[in-house]
C-alpha atoms as a PDB file:
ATOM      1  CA  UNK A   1     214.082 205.461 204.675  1.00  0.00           C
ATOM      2  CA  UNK A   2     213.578 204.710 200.929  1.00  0.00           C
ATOM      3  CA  UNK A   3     211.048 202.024 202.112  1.00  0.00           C
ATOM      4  CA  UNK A   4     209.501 204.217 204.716  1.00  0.00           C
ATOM      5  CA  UNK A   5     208.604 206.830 201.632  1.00  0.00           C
ATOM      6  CA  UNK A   6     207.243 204.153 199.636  1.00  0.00           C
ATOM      7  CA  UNK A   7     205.052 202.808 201.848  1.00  0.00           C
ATOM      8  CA  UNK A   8     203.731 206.091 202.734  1.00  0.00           C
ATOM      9  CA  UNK A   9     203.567 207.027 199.008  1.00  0.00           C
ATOM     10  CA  UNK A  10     200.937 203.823 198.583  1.00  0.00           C
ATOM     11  CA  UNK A  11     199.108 204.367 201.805  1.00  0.00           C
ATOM     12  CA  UNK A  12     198.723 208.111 201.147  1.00  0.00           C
ATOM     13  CA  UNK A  13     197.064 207.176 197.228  1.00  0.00           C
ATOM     14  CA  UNK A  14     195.119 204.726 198.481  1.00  0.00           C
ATOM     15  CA  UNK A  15     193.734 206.835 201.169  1.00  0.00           C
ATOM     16  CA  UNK A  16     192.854 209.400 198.632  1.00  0.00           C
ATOM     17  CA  UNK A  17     191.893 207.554 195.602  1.00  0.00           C
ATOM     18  CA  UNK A  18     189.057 205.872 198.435  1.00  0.00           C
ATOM     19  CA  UNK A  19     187.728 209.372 198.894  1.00  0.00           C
ATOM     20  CA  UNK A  20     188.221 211.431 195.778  1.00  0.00           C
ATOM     21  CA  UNK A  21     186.340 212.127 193.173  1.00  0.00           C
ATOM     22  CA  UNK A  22     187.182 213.595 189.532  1.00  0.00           C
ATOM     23  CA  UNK A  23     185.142 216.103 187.874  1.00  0.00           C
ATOM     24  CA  UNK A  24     182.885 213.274 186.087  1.00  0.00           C
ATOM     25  CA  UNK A  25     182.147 212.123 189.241  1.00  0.00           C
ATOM     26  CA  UNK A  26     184.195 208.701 189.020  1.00  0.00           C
ATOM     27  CA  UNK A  27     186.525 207.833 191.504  1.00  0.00           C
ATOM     28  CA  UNK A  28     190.437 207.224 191.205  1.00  0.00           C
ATOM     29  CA  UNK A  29     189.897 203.375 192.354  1.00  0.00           C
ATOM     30  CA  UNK A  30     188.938 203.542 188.368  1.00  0.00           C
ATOM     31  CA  UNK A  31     192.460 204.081 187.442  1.00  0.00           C
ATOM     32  CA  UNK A  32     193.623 202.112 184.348  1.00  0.00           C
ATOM     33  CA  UNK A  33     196.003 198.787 185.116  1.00  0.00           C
ATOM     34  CA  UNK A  34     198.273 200.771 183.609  1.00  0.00           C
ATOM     35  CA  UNK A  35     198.641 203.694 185.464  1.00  0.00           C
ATOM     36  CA  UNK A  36     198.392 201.087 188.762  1.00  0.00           C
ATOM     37  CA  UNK A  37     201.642 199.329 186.868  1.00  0.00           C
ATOM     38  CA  UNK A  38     203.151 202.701 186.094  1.00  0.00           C
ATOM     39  CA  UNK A  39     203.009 203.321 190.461  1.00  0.00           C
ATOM     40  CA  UNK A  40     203.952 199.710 191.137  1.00  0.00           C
ATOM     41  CA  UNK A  41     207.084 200.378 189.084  1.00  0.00           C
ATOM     42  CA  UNK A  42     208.079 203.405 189.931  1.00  0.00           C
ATOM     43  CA  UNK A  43     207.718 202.640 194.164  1.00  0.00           C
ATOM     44  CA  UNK A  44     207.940 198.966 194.594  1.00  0.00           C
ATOM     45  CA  UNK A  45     209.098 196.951 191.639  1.00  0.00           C
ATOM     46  CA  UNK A  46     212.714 198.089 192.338  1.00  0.00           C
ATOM     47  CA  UNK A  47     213.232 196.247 195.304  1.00  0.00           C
ATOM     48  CA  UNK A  48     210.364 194.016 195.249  1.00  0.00           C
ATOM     49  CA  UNK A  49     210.969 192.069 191.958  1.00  0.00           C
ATOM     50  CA  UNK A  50     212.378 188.367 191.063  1.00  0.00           C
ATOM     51  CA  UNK A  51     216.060 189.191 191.731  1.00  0.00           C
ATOM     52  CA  UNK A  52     216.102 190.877 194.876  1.00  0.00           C
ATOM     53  CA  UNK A  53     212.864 190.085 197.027  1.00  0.00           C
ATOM     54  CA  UNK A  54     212.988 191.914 199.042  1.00  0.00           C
ATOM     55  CA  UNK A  55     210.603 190.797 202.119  1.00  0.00           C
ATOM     56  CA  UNK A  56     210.000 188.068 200.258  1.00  0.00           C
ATOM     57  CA  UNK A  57     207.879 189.354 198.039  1.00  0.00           C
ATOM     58  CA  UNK A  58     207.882 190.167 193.977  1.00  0.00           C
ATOM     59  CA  UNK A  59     205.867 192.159 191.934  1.00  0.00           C
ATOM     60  CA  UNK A  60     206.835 190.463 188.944  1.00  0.00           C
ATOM     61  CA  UNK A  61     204.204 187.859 188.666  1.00  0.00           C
ATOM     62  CA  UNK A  62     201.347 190.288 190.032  1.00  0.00           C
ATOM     63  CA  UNK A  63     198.522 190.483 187.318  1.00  0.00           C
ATOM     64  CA  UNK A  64     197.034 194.193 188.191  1.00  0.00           C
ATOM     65  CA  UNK A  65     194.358 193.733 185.799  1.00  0.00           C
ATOM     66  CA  UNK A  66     193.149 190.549 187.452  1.00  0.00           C
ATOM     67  CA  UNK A  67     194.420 191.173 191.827  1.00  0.00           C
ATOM     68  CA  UNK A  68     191.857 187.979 192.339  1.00  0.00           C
ATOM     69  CA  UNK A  69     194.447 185.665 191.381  1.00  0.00           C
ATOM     70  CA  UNK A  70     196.691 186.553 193.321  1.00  0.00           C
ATOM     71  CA  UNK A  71     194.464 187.759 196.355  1.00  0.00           C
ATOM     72  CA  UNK A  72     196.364 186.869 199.455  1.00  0.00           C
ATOM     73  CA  UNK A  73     200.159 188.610 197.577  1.00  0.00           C
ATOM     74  CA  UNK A  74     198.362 191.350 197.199  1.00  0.00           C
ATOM     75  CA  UNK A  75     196.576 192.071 200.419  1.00  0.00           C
ATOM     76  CA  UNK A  76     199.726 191.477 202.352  1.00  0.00           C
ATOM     77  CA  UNK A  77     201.675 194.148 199.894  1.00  0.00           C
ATOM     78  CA  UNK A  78     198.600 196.733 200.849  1.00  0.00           C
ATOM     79  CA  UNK A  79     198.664 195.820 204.120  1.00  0.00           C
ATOM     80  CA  UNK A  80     202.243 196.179 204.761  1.00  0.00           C
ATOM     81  CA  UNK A  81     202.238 199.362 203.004  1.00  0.00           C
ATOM     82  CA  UNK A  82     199.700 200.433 205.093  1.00  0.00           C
ATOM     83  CA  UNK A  83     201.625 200.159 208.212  1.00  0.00           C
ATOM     84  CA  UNK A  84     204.784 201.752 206.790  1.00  0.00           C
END
């Protein structure tokens, strides 16, 4: 259940930080890598992380200012979220 919320947690920010808009007129896809690392943390890190792994996956080694490098980790975390 944990899980289920998390994953519906991410999908449901992603769907809205792709259509919002602040008051300035920016979107939320500008969010500072820290507030990204502050979310990863607080829904994901404590299951997906170096120790436990869970579905094989860890968060631990995921550069948020720089996703490119490690493209295909973090497309399958999104996309697994997504289907939560």
């Amino acid at each position: 259940m944990k899980r289920f919320v998390a994953g519906v947690a991410f999908s449901a920010l992603a769907i809205v930080s792709a259509s919002a808009q602040t008051a300035n007129g920016t979107t939320p896809l500008n969010m500072p890598v820290a507030a990204q690392q502050a979310l990863v943390n607080k829904y994901c890190a404590g299951c997906h992380n170096d120790k436990l792994k869970s579905g094989g996956f860890s968060w631990s080694k995921i550069d948020l200012a720089h996703p490119d490098q490690q493209a295909e980790q973090v497309e399958r975390s999104s996309v697994k979220s997504a289907r939560a």
